[in-house]
Protein backbone atom coordinates (compact mmCIF):
# COMPACT_ATOMS: atom_id res chain seq x y z
CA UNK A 1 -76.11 -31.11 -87.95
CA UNK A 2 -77.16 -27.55 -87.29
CA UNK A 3 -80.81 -29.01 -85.60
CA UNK A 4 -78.76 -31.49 -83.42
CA UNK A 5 -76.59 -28.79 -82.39
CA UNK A 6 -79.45 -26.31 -81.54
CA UNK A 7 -81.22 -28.90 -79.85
CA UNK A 8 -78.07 -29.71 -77.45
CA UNK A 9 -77.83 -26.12 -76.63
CA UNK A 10 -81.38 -25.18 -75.36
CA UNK A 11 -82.04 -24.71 -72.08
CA UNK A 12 -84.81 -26.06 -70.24
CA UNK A 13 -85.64 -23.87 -67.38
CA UNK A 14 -88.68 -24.80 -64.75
CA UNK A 15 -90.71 -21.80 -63.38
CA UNK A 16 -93.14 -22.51 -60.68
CA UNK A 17 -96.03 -19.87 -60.20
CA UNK A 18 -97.86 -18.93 -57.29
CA UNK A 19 -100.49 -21.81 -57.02
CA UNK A 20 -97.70 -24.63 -57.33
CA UNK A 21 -98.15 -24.89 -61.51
CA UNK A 22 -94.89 -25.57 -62.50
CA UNK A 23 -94.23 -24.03 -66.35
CA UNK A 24 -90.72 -25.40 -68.15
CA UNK A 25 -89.39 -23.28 -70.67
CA UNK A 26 -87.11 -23.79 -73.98
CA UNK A 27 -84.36 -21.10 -73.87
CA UNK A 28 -82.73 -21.64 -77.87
CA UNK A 29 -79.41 -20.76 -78.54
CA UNK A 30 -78.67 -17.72 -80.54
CA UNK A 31 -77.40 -18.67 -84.31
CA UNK A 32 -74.27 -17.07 -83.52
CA UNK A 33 -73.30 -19.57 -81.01
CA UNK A 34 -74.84 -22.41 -82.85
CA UNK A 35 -72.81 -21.76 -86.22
CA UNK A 36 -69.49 -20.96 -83.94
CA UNK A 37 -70.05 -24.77 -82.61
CA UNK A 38 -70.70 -25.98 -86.20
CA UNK A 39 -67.71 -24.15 -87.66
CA UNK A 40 -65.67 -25.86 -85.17
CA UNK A 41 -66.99 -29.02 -85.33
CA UNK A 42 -66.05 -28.90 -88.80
CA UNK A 43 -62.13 -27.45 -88.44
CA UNK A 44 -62.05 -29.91 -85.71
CA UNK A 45 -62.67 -32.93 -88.42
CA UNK A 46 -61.09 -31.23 -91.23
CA UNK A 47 -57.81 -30.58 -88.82
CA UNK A 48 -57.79 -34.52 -87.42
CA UNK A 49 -57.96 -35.75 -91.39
CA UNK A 50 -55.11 -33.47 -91.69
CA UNK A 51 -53.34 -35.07 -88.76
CA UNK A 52 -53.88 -38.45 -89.79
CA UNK A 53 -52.85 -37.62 -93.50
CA UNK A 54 -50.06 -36.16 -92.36
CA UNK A 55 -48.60 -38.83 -89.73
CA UNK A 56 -49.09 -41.29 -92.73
CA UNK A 57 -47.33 -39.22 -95.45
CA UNK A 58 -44.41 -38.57 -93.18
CA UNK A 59 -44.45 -40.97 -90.11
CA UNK A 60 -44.47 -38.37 -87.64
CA UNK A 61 -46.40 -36.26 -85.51
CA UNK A 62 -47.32 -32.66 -86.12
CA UNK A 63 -47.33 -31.09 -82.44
CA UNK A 64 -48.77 -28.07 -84.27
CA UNK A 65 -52.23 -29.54 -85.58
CA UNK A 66 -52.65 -31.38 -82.77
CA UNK A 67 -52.43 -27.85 -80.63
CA UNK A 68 -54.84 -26.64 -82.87
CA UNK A 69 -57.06 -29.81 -82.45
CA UNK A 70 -57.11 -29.56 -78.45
CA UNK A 71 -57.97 -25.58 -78.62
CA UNK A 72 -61.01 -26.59 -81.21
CA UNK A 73 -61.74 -29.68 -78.04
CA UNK A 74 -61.62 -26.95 -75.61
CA UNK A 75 -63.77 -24.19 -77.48
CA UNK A 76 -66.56 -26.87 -78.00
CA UNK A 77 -66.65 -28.06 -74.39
CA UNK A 78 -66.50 -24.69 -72.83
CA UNK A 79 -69.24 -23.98 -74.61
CA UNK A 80 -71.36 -26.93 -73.79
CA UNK A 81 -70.09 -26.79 -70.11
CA UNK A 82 -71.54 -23.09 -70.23
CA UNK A 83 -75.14 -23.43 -71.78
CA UNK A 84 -75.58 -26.36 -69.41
CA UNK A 85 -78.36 -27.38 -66.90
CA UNK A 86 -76.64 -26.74 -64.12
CA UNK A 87 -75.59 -23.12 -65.46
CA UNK A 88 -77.45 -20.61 -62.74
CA UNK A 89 -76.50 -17.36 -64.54
């Protein structure tokens, strides 16, 4: 899961030098950010089983986990959002 994770973070950015070659270039995520996105990849699973165990032990809804869940959501996204192709920083 790590390699999949890695290889939706890099960056592919196109350089074009002075006689029209055109170079692309693999910018790789640092291991911090790769192992933040694969911790919460796995809260975010372990936190849903939790959910679903829960609603079927007692037949309601935890408002609580599912906060939790939606931060996790949010935290993953903003980070793919950020290292995406389009990012120009």
């Amino acid at each position: 899961m790590r390699e999949w994770i890695r290889h939706a973070l890099t960056r592919r950015v196109t350089i074009r030098g002075s006689r029209g070659a055109i170079r692309i270039i693999k910018v790789e995520p640092s291991e911090r950010i790769v192992y933040t996105v694969l911790f919460a990849v796995i809260g975010l699973i372990c936190l849903t089983a939790l959910q679903i165990t829960y609603l079927i032990v007692t037949g309601s809804w935890n408002s609580e986990i599912f906060s939790a869940i939606m931060g996790l959501i949010g935290l993953i996204m903003g980070i793919f959002l950020e290292r995406g192709e389009g990012y120009s920083g």
